[in-house]
Protein backbone atom coordinates (compact mmCIF):
# COMPACT_ATOMS: atom_id res chain seq x y z
CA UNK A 1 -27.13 -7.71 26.76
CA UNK A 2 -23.22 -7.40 27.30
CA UNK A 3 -21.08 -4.86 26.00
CA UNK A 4 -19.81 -6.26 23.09
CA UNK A 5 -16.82 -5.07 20.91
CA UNK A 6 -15.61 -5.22 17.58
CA UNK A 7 -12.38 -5.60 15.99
CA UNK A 8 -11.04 -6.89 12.75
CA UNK A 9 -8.47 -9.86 13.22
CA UNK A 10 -6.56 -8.95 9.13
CA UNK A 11 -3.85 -11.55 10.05
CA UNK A 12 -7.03 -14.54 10.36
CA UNK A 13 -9.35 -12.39 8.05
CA UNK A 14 -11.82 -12.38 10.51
CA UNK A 15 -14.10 -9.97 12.59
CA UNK A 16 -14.58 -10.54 16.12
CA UNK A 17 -16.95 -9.96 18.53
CA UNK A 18 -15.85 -9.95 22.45
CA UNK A 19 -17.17 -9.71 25.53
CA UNK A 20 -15.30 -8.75 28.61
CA UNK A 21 -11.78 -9.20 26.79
CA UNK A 22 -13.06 -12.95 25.82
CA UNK A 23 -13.84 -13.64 22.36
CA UNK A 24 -17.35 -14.28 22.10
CA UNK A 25 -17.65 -14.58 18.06
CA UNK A 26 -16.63 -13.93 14.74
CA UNK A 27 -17.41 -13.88 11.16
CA UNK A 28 -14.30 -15.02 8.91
CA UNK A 29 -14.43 -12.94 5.35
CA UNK A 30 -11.97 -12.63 2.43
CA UNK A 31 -11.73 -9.09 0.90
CA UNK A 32 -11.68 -8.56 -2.83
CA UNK A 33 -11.32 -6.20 -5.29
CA UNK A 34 -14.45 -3.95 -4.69
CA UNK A 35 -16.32 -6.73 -2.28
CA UNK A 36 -15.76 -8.68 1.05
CA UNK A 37 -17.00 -12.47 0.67
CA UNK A 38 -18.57 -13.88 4.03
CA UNK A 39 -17.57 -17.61 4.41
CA UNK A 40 -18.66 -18.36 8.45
CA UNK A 41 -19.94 -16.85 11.46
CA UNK A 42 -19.63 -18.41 15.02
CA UNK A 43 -21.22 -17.65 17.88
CA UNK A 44 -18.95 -19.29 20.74
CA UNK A 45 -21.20 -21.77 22.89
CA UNK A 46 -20.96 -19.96 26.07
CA UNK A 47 -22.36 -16.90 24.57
CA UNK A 48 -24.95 -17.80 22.30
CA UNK A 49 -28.43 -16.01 23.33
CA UNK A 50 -26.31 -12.81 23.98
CA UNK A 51 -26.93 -10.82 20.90
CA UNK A 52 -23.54 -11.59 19.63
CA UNK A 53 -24.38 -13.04 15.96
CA UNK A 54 -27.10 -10.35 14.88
CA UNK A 55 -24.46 -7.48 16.12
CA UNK A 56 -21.77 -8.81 14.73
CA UNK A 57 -23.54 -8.84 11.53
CA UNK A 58 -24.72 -5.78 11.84
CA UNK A 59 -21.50 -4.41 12.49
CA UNK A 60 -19.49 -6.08 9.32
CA UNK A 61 -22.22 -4.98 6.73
CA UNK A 62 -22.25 -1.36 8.56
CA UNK A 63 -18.20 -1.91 7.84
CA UNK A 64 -18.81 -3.04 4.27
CA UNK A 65 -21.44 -0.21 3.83
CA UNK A 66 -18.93 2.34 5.10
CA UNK A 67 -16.24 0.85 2.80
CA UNK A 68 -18.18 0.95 -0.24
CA UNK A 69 -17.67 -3.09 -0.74
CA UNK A 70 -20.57 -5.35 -2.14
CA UNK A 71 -21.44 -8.17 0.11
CA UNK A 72 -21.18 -11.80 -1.34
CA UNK A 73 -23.18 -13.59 1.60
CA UNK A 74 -21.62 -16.97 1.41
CA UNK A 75 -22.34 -17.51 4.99
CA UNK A 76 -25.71 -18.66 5.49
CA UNK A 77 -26.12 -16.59 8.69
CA UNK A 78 -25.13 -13.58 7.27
CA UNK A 79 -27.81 -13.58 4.08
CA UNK A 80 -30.12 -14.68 6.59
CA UNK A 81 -29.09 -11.37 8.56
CA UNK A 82 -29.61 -9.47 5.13
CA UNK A 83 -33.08 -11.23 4.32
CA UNK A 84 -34.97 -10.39 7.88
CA UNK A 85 -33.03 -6.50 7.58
CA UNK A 86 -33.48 -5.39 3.85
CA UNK A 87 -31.82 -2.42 4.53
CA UNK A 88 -28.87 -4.07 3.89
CA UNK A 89 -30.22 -5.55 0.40
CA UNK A 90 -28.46 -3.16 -1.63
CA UNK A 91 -24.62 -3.52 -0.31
CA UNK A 92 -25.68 -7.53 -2.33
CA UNK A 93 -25.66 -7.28 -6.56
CA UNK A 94 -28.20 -8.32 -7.96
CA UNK A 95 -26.65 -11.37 -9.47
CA UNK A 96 -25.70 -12.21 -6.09
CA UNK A 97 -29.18 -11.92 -4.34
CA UNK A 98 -30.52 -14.38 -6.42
CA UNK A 99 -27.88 -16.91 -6.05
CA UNK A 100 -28.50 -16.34 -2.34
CA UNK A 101 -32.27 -16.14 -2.07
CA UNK A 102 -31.73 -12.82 -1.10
């Protein structure tokens, strides 16, 4: 795998993943009051296979986690993330889980 690095994009409320300089992926969130929602996460064709979805996710919950924000997985790639690693279970309400099948 690529070294891949993180930065958060406030201006298009977005995290992104790169790879080289070159924007390999991103997940696109809005921030509330004591949670981040996650709308969408792309992986950008030419770098799909690279490990660039699972570490961006892993890297915005670690964020939220760090943060002290509940995650509202809106983005079905993200509660996916958050089903197959339940040690990110608890950064989701309850409430929440349910409505996401988490």
């Amino acid at each position: 795998m690529s070294d891949i690095t993180y930065t958060t994009n406030e201006a298009a409320h977005r995290y992104e993943a790169s790879i080289g300089g070159q924007l390999a992926g991103y997940a696109e969130f809005n921030l509330l009051t004591d949670a981040i929602m996650f709308t969408h996460t792309e992986v950008l064709p030419e770098h799909e296979g690279k490990g660039v979805g699972s570490g961006l996710a892993k890297h915005v919950l670690n964020e939220a986690r760090d943060k002290a924000l509940h995650v509202i997985p809106v983005c079905q790639f993200i509660a996916g993330y958050i089903r197959k690693h339940r040690e990110y279970a608890d950064l989701v309400r309850p409430d929440v889980q349910r409505a996401f099948k988490i």
